[in-house]
PDB file of N, CA and C in Angstrom:
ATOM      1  N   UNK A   1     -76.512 -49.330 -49.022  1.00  0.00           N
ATOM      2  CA  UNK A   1     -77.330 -48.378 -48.281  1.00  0.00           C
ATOM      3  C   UNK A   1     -78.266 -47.694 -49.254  1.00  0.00           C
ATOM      4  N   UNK A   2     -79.449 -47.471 -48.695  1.00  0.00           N
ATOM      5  CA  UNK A   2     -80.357 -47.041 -49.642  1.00  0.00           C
ATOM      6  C   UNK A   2     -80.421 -45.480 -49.669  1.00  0.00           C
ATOM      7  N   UNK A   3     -80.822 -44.974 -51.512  1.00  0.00           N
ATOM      8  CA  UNK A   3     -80.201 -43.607 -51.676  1.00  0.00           C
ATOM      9  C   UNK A   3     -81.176 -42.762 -50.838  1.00  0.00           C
ATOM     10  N   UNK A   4     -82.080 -42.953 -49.971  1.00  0.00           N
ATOM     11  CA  UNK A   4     -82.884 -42.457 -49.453  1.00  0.00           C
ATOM     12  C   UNK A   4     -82.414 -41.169 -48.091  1.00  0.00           C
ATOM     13  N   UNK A   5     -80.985 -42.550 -47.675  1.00  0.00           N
ATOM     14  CA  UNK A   5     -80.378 -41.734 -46.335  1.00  0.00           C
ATOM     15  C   UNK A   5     -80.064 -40.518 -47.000  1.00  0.00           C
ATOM     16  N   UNK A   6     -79.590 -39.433 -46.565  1.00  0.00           N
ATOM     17  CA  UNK A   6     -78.824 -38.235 -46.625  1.00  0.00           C
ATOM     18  C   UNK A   6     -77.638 -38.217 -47.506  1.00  0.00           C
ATOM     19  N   UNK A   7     -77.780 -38.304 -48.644  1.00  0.00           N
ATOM     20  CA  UNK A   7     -76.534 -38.118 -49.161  1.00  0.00           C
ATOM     21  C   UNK A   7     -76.198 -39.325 -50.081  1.00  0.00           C
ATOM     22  N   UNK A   8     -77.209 -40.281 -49.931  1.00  0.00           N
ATOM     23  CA  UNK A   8     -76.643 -41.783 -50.692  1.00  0.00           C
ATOM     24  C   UNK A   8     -75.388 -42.007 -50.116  1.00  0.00           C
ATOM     25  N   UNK A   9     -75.201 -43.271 -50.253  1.00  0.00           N
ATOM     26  CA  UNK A   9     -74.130 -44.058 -49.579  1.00  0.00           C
ATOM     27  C   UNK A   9     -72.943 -43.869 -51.023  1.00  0.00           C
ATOM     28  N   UNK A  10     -71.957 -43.388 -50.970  1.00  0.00           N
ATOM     29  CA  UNK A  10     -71.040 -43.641 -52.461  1.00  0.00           C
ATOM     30  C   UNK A  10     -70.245 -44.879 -51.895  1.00  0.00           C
ATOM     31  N   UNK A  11     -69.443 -44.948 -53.198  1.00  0.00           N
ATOM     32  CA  UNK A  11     -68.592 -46.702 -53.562  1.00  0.00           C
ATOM     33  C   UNK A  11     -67.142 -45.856 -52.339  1.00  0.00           C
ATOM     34  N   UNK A  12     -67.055 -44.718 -52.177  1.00  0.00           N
ATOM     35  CA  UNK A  12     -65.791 -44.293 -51.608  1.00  0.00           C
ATOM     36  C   UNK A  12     -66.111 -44.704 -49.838  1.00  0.00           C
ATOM     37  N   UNK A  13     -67.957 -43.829 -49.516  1.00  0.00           N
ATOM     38  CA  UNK A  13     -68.001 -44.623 -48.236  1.00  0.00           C
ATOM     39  C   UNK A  13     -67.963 -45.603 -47.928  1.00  0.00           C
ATOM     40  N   UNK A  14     -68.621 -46.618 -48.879  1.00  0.00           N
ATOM     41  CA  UNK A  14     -68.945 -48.016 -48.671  1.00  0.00           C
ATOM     42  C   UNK A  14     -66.982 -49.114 -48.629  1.00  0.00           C
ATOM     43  N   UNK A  15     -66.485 -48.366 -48.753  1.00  0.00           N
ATOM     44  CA  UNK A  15     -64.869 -48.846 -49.092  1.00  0.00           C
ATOM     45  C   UNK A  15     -64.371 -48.203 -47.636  1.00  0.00           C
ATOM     46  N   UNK A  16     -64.343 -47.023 -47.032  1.00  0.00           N
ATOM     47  CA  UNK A  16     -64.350 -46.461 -45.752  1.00  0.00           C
ATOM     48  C   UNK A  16     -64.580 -47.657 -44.848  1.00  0.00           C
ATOM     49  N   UNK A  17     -65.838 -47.857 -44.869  1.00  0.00           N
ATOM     50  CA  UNK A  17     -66.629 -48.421 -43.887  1.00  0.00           C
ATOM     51  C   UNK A  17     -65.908 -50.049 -43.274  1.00  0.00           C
ATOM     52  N   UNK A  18     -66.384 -50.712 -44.732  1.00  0.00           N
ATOM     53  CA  UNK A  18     -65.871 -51.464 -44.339  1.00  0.00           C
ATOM     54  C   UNK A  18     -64.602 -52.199 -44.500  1.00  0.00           C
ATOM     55  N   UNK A  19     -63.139 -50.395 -44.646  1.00  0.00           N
ATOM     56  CA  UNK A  19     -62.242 -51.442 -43.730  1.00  0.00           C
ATOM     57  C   UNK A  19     -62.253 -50.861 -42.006  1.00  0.00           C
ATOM     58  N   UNK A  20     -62.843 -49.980 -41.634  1.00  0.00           N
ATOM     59  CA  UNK A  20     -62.900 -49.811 -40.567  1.00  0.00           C
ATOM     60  C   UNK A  20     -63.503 -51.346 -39.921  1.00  0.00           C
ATOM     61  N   UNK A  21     -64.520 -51.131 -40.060  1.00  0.00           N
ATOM     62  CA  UNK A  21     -65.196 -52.576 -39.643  1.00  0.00           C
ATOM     63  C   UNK A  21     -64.077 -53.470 -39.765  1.00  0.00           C
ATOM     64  N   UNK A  22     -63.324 -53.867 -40.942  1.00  0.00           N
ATOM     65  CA  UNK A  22     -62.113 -54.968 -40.431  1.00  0.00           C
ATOM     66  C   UNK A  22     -61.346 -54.612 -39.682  1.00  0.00           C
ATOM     67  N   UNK A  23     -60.898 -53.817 -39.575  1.00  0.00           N
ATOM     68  CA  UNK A  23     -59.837 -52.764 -38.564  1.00  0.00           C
ATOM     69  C   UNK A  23     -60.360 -52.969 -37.100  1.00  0.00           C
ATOM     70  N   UNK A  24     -61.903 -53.059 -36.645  1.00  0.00           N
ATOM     71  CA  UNK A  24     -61.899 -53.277 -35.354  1.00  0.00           C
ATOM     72  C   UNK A  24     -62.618 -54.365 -35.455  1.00  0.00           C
ATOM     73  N   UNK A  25     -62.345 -55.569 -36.012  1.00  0.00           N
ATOM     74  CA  UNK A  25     -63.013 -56.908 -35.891  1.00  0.00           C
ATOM     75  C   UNK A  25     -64.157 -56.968 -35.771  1.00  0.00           C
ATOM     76  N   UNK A  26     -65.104 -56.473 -36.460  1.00  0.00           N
ATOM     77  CA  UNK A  26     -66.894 -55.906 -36.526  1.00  0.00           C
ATOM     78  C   UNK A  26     -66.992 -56.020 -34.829  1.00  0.00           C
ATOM     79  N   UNK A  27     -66.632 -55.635 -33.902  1.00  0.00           N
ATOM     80  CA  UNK A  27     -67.020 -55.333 -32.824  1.00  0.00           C
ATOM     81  C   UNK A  27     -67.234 -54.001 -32.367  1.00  0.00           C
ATOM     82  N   UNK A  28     -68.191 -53.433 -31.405  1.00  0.00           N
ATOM     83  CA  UNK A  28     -68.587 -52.069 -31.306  1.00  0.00           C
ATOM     84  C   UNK A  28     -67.715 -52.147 -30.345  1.00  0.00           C
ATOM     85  N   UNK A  29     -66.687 -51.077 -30.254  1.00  0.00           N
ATOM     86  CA  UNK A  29     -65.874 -50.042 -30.349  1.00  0.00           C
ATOM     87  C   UNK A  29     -66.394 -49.093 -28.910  1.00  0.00           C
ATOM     88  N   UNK A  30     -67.369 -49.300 -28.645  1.00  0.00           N
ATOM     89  CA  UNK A  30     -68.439 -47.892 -28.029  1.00  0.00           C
ATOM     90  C   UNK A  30     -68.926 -48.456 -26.662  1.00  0.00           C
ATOM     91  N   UNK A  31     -69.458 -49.561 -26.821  1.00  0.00           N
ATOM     92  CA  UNK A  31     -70.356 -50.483 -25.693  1.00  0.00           C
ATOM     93  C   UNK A  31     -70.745 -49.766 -24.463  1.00  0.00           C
ATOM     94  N   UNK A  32     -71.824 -48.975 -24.774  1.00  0.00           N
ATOM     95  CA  UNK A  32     -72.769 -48.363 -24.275  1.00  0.00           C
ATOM     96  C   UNK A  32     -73.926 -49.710 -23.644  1.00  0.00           C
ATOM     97  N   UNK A  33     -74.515 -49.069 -22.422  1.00  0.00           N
ATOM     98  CA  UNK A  33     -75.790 -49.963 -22.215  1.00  0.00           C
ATOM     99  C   UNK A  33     -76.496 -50.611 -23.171  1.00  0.00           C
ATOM    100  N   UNK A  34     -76.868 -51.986 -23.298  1.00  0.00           N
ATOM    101  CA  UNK A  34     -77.389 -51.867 -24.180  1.00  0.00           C
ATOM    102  C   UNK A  34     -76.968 -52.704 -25.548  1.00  0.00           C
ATOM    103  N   UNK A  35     -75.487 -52.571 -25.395  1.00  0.00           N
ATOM    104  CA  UNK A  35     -74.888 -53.358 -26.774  1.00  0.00           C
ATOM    105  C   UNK A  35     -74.780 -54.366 -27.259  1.00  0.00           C
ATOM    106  N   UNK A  36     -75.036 -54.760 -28.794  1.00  0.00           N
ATOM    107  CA  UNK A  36     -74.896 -55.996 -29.062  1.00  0.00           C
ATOM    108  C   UNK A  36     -73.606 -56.770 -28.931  1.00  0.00           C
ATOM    109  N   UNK A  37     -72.624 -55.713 -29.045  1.00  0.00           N
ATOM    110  CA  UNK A  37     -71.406 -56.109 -29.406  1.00  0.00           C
ATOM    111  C   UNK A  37     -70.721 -56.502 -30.604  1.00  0.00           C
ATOM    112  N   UNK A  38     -72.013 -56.129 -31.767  1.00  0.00           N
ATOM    113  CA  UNK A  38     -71.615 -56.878 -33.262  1.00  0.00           C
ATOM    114  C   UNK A  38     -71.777 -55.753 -34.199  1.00  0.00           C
ATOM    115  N   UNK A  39     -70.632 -55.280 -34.201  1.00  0.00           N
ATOM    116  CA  UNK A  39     -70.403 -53.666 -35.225  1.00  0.00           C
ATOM    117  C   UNK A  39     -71.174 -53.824 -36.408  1.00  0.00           C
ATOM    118  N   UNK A  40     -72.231 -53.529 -37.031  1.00  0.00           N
ATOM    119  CA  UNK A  40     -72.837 -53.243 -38.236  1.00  0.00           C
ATOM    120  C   UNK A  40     -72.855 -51.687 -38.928  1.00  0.00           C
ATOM    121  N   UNK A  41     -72.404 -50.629 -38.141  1.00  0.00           N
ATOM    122  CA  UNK A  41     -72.581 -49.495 -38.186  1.00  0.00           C
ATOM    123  C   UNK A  41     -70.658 -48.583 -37.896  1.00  0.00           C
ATOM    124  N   UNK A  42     -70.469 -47.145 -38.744  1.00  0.00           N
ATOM    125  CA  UNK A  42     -69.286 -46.816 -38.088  1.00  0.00           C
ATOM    126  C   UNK A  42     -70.080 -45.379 -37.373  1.00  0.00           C
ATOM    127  N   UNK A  43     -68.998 -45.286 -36.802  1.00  0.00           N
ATOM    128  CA  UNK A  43     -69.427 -43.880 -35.559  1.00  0.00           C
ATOM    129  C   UNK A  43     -68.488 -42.761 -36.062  1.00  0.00           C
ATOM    130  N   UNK A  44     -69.034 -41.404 -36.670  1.00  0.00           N
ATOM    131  CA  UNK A  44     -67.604 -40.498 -36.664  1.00  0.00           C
ATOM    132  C   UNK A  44     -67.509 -40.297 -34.968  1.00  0.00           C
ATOM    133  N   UNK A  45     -66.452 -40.280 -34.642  1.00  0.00           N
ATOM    134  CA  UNK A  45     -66.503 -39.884 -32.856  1.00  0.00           C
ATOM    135  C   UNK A  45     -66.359 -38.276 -33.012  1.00  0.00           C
ATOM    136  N   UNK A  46     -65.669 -37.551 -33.523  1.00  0.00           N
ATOM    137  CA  UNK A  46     -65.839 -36.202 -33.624  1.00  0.00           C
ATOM    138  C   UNK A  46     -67.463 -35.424 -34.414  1.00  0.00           C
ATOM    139  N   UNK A  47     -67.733 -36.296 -34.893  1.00  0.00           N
ATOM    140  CA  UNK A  47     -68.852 -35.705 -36.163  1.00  0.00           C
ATOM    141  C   UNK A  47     -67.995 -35.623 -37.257  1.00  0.00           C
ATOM    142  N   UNK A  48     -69.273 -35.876 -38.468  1.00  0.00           N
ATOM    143  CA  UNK A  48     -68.687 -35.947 -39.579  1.00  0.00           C
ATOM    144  C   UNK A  48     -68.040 -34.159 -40.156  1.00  0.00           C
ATOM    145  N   UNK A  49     -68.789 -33.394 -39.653  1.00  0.00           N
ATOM    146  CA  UNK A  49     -68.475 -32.058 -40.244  1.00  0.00           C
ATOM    147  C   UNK A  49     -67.299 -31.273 -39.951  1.00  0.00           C
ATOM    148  N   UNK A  50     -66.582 -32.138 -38.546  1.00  0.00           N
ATOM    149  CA  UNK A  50     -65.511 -31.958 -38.269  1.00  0.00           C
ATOM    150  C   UNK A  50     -64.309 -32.718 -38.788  1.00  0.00           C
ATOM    151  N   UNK A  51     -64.687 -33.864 -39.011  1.00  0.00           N
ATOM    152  CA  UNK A  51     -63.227 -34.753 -39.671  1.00  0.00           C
ATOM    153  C   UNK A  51     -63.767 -35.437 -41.005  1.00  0.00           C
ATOM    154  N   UNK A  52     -64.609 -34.969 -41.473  1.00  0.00           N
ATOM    155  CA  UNK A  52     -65.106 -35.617 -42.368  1.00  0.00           C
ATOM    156  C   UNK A  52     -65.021 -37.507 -42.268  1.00  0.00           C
ATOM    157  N   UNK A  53     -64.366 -38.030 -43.334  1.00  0.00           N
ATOM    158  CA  UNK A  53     -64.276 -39.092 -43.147  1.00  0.00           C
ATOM    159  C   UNK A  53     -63.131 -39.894 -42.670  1.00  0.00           C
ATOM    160  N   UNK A  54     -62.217 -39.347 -42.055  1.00  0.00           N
ATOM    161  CA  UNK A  54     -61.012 -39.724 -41.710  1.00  0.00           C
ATOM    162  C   UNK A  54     -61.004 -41.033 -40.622  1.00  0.00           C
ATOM    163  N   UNK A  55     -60.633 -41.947 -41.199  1.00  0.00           N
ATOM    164  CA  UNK A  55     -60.600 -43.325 -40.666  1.00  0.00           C
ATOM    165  C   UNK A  55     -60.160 -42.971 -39.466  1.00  0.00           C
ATOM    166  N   UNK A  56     -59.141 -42.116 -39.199  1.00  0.00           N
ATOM    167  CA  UNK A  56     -58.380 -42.327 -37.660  1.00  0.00           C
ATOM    168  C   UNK A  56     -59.407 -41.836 -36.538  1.00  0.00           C
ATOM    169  N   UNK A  57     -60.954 -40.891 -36.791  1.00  0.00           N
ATOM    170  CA  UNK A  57     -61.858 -40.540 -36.014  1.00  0.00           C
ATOM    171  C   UNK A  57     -63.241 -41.506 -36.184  1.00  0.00           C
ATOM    172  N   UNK A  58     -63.143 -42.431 -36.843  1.00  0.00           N
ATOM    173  CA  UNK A  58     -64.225 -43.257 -37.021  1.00  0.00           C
ATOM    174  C   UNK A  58     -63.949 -44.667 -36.291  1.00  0.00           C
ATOM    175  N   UNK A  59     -65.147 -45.355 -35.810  1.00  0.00           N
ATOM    176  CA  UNK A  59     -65.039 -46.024 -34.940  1.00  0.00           C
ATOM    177  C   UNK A  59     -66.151 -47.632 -35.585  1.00  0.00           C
ATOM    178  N   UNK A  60     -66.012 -48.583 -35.438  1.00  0.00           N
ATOM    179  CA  UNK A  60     -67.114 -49.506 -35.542  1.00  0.00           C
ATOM    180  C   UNK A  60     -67.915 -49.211 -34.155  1.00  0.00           C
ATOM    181  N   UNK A  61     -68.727 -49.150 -34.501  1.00  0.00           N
ATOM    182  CA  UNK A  61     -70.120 -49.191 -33.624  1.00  0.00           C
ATOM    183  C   UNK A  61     -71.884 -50.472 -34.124  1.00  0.00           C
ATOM    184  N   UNK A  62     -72.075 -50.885 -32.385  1.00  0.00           N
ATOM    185  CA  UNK A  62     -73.407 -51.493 -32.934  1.00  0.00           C
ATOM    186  C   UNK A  62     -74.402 -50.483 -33.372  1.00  0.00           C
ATOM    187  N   UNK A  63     -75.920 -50.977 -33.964  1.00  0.00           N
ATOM    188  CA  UNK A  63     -77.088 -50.085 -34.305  1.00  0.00           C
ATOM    189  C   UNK A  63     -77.311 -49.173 -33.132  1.00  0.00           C
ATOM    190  N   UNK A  64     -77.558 -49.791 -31.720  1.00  0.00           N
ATOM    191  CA  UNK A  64     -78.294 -49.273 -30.392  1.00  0.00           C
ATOM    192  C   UNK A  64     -77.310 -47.867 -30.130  1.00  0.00           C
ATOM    193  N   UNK A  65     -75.962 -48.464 -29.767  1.00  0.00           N
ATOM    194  CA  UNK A  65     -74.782 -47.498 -29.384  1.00  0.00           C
ATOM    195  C   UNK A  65     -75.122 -46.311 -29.997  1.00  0.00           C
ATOM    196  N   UNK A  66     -74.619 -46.567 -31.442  1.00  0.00           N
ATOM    197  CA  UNK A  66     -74.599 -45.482 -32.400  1.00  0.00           C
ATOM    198  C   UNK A  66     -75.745 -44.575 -32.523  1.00  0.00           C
ATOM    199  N   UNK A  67     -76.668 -45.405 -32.180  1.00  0.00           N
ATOM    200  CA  UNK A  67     -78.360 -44.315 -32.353  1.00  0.00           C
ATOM    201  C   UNK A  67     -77.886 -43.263 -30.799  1.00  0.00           C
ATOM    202  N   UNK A  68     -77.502 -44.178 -29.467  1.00  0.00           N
ATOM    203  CA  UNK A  68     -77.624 -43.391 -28.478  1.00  0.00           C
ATOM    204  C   UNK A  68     -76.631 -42.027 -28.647  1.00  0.00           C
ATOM    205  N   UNK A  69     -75.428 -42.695 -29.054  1.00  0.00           N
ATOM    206  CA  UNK A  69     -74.432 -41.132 -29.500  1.00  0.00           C
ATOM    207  C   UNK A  69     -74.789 -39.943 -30.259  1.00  0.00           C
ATOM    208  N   UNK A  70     -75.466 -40.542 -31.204  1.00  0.00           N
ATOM    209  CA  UNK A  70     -76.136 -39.437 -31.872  1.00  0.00           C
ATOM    210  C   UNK A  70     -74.845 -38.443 -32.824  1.00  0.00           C
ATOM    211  N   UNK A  71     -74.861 -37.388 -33.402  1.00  0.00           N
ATOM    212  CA  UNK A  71     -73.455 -36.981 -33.913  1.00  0.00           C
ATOM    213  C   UNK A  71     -72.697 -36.084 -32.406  1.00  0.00           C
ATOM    214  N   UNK A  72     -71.741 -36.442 -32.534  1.00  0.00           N
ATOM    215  CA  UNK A  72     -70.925 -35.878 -31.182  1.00  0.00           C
ATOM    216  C   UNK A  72     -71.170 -34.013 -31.398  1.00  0.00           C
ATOM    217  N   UNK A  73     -70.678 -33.579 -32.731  1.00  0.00           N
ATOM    218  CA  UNK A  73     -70.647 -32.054 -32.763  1.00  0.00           C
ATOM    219  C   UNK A  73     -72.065 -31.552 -33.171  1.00  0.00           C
ATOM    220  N   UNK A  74     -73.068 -32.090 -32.341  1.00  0.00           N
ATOM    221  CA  UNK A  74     -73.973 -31.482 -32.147  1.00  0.00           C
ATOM    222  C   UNK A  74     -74.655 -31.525 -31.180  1.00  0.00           C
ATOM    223  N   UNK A  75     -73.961 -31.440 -29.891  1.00  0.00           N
ATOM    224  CA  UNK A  75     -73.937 -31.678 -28.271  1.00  0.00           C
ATOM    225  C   UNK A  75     -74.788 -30.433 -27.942  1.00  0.00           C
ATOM    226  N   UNK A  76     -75.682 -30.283 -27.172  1.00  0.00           N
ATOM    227  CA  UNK A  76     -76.590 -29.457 -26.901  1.00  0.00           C
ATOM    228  C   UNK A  76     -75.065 -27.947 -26.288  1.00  0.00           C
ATOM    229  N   UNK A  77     -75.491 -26.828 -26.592  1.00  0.00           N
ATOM    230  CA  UNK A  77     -74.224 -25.964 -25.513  1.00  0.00           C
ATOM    231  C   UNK A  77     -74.938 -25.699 -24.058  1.00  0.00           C
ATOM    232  N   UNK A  78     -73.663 -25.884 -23.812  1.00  0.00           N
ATOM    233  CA  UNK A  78     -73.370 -25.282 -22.342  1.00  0.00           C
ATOM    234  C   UNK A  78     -74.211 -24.050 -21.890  1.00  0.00           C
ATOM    235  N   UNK A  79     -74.620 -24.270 -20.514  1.00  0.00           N
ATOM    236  CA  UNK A  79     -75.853 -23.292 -20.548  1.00  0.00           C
ATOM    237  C   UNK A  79     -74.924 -22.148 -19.973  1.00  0.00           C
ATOM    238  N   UNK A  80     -75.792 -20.296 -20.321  1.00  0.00           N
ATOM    239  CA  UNK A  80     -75.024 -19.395 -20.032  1.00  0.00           C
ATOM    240  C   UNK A  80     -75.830 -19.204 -19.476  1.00  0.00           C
ATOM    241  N   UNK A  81     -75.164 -18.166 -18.015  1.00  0.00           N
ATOM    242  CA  UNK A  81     -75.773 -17.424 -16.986  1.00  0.00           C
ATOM    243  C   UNK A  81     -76.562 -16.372 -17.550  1.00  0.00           C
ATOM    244  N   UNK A  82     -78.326 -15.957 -16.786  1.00  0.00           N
ATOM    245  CA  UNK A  82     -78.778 -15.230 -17.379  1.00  0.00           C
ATOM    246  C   UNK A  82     -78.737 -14.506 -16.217  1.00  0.00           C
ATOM    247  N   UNK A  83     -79.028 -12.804 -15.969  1.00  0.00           N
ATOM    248  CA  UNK A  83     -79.404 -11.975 -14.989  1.00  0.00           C
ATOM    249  C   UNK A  83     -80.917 -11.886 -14.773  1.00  0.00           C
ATOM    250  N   UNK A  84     -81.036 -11.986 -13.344  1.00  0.00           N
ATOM    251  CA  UNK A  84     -82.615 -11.936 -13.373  1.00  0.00           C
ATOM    252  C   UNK A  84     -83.270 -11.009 -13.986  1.00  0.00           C
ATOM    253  N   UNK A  85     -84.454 -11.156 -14.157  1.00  0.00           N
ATOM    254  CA  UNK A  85     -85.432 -10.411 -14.744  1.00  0.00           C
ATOM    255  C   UNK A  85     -85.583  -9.005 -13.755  1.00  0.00           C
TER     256      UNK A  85
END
């Protein structure tokens, strides 16, 4: 991965990654509209800022899927009631 993304890719993610990827047989995990079905990518399903890198919240995911999820813990909030003007 090129050091360009956020953070550079380290030898610890790149070891993460892909045993997840063996762990779910490079298949996306996610299959959203849309999917290739051929995991190239992992998904934190919580967000990373919540579980960091913990294999048991990471998922193989295709490119499409994973773009549509976007990071989970940064879900727009819940709208609050305002009083009229």
């Amino acid at each position: 991965m090129s050091r360009s993304w956020s953070g550079g890719s380290t030898r610890a993610w790149r070891r993460i990654r892909a045993r997840v990827l063996a762990r779910d047989g490079h298949r996306c995990q996610v299959q959203l509209d849309g999917c290739t079905l051929t995991a190239t990518e992992v998904h934190h399903t919580r967000g990373r800022a919540i579980t960091g890198d913990d294999e048991r919240y990471l998922v193989a995911s295709c490119k499409p899927c994973n773009l549509k999820i976007g990071d989970p813990s940064k879900r727009d909030p819940s709208p609050t009631p305002h009083s009229s003007w």
